[in-house]
Protein backbone atom coordinates (compact mmCIF):
# COMPACT_ATOMS: atom_id res chain seq x y z
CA UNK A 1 104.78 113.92 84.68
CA UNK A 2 107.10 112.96 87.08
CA UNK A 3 109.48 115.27 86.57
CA UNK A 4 112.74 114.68 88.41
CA UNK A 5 111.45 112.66 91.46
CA UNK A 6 107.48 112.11 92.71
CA UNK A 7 107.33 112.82 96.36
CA UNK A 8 103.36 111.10 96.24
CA UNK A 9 104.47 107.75 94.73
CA UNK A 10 107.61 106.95 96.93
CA UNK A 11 105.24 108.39 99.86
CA UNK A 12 102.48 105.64 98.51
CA UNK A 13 104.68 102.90 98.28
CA UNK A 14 107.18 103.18 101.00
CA UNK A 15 104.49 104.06 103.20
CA UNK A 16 100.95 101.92 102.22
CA UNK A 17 102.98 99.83 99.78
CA UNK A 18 101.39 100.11 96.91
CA UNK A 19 103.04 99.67 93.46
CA UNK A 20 102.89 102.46 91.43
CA UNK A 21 103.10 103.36 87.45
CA UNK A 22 105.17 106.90 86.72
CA UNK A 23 104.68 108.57 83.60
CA UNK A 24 106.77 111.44 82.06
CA UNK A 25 107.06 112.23 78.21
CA UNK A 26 109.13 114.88 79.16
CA UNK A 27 112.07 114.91 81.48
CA UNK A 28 115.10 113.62 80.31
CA UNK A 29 116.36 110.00 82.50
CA UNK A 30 119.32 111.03 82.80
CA UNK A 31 118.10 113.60 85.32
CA UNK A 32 115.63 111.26 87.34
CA UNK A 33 116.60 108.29 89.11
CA UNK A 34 112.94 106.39 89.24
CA UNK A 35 112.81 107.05 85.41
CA UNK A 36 116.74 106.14 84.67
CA UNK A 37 115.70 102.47 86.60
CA UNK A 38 118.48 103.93 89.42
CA UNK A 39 116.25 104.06 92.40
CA UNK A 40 115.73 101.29 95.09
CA UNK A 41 112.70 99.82 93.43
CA UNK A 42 110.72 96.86 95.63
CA UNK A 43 113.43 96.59 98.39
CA UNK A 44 113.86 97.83 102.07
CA UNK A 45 113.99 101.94 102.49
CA UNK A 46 115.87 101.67 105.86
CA UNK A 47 118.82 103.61 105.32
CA UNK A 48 118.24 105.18 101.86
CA UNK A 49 119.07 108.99 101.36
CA UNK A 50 117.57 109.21 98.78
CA UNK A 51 114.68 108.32 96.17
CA UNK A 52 113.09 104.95 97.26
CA UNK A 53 110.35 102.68 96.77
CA UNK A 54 109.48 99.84 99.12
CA UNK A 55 107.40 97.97 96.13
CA UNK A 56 108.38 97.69 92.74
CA UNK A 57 107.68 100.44 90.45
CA UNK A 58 107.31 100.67 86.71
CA UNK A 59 108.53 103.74 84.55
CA UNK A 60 107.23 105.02 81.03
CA UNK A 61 108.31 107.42 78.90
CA UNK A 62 104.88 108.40 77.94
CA UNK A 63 102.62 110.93 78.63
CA UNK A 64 98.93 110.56 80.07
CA UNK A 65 96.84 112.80 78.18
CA UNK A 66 94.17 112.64 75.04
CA UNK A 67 90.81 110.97 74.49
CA UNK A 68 89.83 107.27 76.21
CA UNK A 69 91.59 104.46 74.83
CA UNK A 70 93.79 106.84 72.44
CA UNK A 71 97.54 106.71 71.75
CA UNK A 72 98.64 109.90 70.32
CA UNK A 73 102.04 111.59 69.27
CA UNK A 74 102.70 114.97 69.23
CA UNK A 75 105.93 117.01 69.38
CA UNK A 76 107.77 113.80 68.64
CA UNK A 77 106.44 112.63 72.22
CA UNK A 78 104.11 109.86 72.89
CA UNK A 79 101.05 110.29 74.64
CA UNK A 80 98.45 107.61 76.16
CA UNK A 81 94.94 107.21 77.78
């Protein structure tokens, strides 16, 4: 997961601006802006403090895990492959 921020996706899109999908069954999105929809998402970086993303992102609150083609829950948390 994600967790609270994802160094390698901001880095990916700010940098070689590429969009990028985050994933985290797990943290809460209170506690993460990209998850909570609160970070700059597919505008300028120039200036920002903080978490960022130059091209549009798209947050789930699912986790990657399990057998091909397979959506699973478990622990009352979803999981997808």
């Amino acid at each position: 997961g994600i967790e609270e921020r994802d160094l390698w996706s901001e880095l990916v899109s700010t940098d070689y601006g590429v969009p990028t999908r985050l994933f985290d069954c797990y943290q809460n999105p209170r506690d993460s802006p990209p998850l909570s929809g609160k970070a700059v998402n597919g505008s300028s970086c120039e200036g920002v403090p903080g978490h960022c993303y130059r091209t549009p992102y798209q947050a789930f609150r699912i986790c990657l895990g399990g057998a091909s083609n397979q959506r699973t829950t478990r622990q009352n948390r979803e999981f997808e492959s």
